[in-house]
Protein backbone atom coordinates (compact mmCIF):
# COMPACT_ATOMS: atom_id res chain seq x y z
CA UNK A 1 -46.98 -35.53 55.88
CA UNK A 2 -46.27 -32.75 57.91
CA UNK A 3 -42.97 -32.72 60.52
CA UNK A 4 -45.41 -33.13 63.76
CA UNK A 5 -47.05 -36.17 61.95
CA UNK A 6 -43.73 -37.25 61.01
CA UNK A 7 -42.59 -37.10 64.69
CA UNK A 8 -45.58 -38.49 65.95
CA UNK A 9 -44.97 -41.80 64.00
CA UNK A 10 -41.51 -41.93 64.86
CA UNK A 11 -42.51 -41.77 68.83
CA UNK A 12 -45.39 -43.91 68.51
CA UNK A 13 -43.56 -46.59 66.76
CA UNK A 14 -40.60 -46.52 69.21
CA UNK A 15 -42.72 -46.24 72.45
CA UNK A 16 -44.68 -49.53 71.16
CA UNK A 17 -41.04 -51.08 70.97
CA UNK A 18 -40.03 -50.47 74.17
CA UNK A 19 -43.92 -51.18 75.80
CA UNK A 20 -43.50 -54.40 73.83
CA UNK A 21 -40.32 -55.23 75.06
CA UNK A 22 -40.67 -53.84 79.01
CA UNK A 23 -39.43 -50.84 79.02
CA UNK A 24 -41.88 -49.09 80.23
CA UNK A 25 -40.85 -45.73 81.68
CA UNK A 26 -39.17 -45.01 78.49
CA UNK A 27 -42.28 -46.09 76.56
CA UNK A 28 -44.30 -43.55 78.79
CA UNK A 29 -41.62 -40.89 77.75
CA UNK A 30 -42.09 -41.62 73.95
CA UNK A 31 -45.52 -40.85 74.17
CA UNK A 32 -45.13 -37.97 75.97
CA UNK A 33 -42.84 -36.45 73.46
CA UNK A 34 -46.17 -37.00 71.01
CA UNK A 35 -48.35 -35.46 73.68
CA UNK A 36 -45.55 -32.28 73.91
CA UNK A 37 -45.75 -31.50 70.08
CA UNK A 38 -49.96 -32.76 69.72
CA UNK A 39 -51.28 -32.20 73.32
CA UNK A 40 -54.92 -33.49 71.93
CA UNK A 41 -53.35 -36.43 70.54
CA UNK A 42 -55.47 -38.86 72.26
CA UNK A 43 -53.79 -42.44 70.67
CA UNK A 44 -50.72 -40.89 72.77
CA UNK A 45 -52.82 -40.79 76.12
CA UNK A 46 -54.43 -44.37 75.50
CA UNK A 47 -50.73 -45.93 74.86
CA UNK A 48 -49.62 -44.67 78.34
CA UNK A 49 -53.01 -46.13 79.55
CA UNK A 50 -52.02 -49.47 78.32
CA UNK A 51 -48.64 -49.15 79.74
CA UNK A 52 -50.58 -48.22 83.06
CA UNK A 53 -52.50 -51.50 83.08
CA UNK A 54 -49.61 -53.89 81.95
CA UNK A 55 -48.25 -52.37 84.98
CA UNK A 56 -51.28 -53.13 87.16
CA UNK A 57 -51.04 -49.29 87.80
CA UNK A 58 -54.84 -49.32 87.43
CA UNK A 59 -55.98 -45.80 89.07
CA UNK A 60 -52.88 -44.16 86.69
CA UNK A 61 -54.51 -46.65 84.17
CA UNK A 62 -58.37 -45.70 84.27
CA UNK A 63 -56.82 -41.59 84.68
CA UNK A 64 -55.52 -41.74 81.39
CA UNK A 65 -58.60 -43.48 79.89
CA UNK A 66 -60.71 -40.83 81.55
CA UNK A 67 -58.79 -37.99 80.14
CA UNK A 68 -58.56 -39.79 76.16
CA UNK A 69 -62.02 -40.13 76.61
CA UNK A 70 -62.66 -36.21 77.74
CA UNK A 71 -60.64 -35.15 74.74
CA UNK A 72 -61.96 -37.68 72.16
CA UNK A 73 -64.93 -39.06 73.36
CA UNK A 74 -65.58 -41.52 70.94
CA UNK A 75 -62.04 -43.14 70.51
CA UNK A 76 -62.23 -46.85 71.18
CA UNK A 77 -59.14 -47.46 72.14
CA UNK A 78 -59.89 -45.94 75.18
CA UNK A 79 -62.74 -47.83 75.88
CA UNK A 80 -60.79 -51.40 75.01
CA UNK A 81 -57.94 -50.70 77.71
CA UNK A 82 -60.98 -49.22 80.40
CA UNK A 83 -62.88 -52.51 79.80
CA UNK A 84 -59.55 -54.48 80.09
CA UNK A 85 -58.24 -52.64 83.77
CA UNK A 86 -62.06 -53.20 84.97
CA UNK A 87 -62.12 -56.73 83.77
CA UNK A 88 -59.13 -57.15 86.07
CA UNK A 89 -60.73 -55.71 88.78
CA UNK A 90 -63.12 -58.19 88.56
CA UNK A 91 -65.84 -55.18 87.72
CA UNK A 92 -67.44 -57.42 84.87
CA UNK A 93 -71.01 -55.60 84.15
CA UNK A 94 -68.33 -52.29 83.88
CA UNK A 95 -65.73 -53.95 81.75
CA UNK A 96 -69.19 -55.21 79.18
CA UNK A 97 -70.39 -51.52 79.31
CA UNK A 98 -66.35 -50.45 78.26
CA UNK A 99 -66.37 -52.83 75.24
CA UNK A 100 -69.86 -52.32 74.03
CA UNK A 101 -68.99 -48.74 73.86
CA UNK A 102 -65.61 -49.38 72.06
CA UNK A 103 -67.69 -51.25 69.51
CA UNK A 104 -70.08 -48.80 69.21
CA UNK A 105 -67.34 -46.20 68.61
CA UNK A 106 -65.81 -48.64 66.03
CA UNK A 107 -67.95 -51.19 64.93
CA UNK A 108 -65.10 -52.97 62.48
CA UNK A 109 -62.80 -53.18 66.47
CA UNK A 110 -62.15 -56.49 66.64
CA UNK A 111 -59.88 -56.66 69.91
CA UNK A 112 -63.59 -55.32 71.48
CA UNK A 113 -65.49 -58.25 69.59
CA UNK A 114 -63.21 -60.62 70.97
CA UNK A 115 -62.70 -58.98 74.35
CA UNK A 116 -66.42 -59.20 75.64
CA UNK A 117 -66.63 -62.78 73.78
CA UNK A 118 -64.86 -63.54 76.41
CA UNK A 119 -66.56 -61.37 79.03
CA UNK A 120 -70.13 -63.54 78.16
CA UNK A 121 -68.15 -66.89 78.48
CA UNK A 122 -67.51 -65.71 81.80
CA UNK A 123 -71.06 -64.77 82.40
CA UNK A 124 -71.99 -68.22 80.77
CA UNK A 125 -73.52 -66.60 78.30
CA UNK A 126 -71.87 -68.57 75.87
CA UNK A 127 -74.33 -68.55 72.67
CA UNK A 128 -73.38 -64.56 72.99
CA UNK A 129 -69.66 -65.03 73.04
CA UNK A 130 -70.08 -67.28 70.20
CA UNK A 131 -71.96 -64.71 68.25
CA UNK A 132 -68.84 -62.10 69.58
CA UNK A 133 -65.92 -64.46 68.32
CA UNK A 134 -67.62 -65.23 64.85
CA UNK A 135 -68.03 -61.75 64.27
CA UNK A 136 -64.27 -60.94 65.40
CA UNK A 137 -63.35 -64.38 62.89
CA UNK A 138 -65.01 -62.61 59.87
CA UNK A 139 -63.45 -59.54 60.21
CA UNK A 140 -60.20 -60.77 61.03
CA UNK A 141 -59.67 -64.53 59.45
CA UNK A 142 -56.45 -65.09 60.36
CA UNK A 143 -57.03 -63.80 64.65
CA UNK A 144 -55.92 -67.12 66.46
CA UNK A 145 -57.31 -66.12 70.05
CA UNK A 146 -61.01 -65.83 68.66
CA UNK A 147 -60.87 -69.96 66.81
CA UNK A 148 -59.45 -70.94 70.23
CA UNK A 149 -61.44 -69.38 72.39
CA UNK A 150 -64.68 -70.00 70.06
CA UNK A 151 -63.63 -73.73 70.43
CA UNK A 152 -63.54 -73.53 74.20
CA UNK A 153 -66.89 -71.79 74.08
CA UNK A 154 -68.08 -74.93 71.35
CA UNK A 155 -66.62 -77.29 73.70
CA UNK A 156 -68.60 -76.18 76.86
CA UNK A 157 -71.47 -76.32 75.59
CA UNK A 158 -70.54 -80.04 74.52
CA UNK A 159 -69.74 -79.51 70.82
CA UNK A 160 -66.57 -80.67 71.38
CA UNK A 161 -65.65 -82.30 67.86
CA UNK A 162 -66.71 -78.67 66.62
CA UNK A 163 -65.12 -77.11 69.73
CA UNK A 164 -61.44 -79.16 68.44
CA UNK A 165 -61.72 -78.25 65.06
CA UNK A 166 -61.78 -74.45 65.29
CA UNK A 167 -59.18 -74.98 67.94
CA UNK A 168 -57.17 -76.97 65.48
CA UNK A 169 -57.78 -73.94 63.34
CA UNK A 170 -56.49 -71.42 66.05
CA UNK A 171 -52.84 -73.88 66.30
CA UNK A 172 -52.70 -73.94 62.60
CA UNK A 173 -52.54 -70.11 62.56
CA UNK A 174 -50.60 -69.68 66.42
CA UNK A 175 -48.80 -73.01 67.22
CA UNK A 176 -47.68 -71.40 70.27
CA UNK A 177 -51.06 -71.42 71.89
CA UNK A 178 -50.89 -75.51 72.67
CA UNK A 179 -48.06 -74.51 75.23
């Protein structure tokens, strides 16, 4: 591992800290440290992205999608935090497009799978979202959010004894999510 790499780690890591805790200016400084030594480094740009849209700063947000995406145009990531600052805009058909593409970027991305799951249970297109969460479930067993919302899904469409147990499921994993 080279010192840049080395570096890179070390920012990346701390800057998720601090985004994770609310601290985001310094976050936003962390990654630009990464961007100072790897100015192409497009997981840098993404991270500040995200820290854009926790922020509801969504123009700052889509900027730094935009400009990931011009330097790597296939890196999901991008694509997953675009489709989540359009979902919150309420620009749904855009924020299906943005997660479709993630997935075809990276089709093993679960966050995407799960993402527009929930996009087509919006859309009451729930057999889709179904077909979204199971996929998301067999890549990642152990994902909480796609049981629960797969039982929700299960539950609306009045399979609600199947709806509870893949909820039950999602509280064995995440008791949390009852509260």
């Amino acid at each position: 591992m080279t010192v840049n790499s080395e570096l890179t780690e070390q920012y990346l890591s701390e800057g998720e800290k601090l985004q994770q805790s609310g601290k985001f200016e310094e976050a936003i400084a962390q990654y630009q440290k990464i961007l100072a030594l790897e100015p192409e480094a497009a997981i840098a740009r993404s991270k500040i992205a995200e820290v854009y849209y926790t922020q509801q700063k969504y123009v700052e947000a889509i900027a730094s999608c935009y400009q990931t995406l011009r330097q790597q145009p296939n890196f999901a990531p991008a694509y997953k935090t675009l489709g989540n600052i359009l979902q919150a805009q309420g620009k749904t058909d855009a924020a299906v497009r943005a997660y479709s593409k993630a997935i075809e970027c990276d089709p093993n991305f679960v966050a995407a799978y799960v993402n527009l799951g929930s996009m087509c249970y919006k859309q009451g297109l729930l057999d889709e979202a179904i077909t979204y969460y199971q996929k998301a479930i067999v890549m990642q067993p152990d994902l909480a959010a796609a049981y629960w919302n797969l039982g929700k899904v299960l539950e609306q469409q009045g399979r609600t004894n199947e709806g509870l147990i893949y909820q039950e499921k999602a509280l064995n994993l995440e008791p949390q999510l009852a509260k």
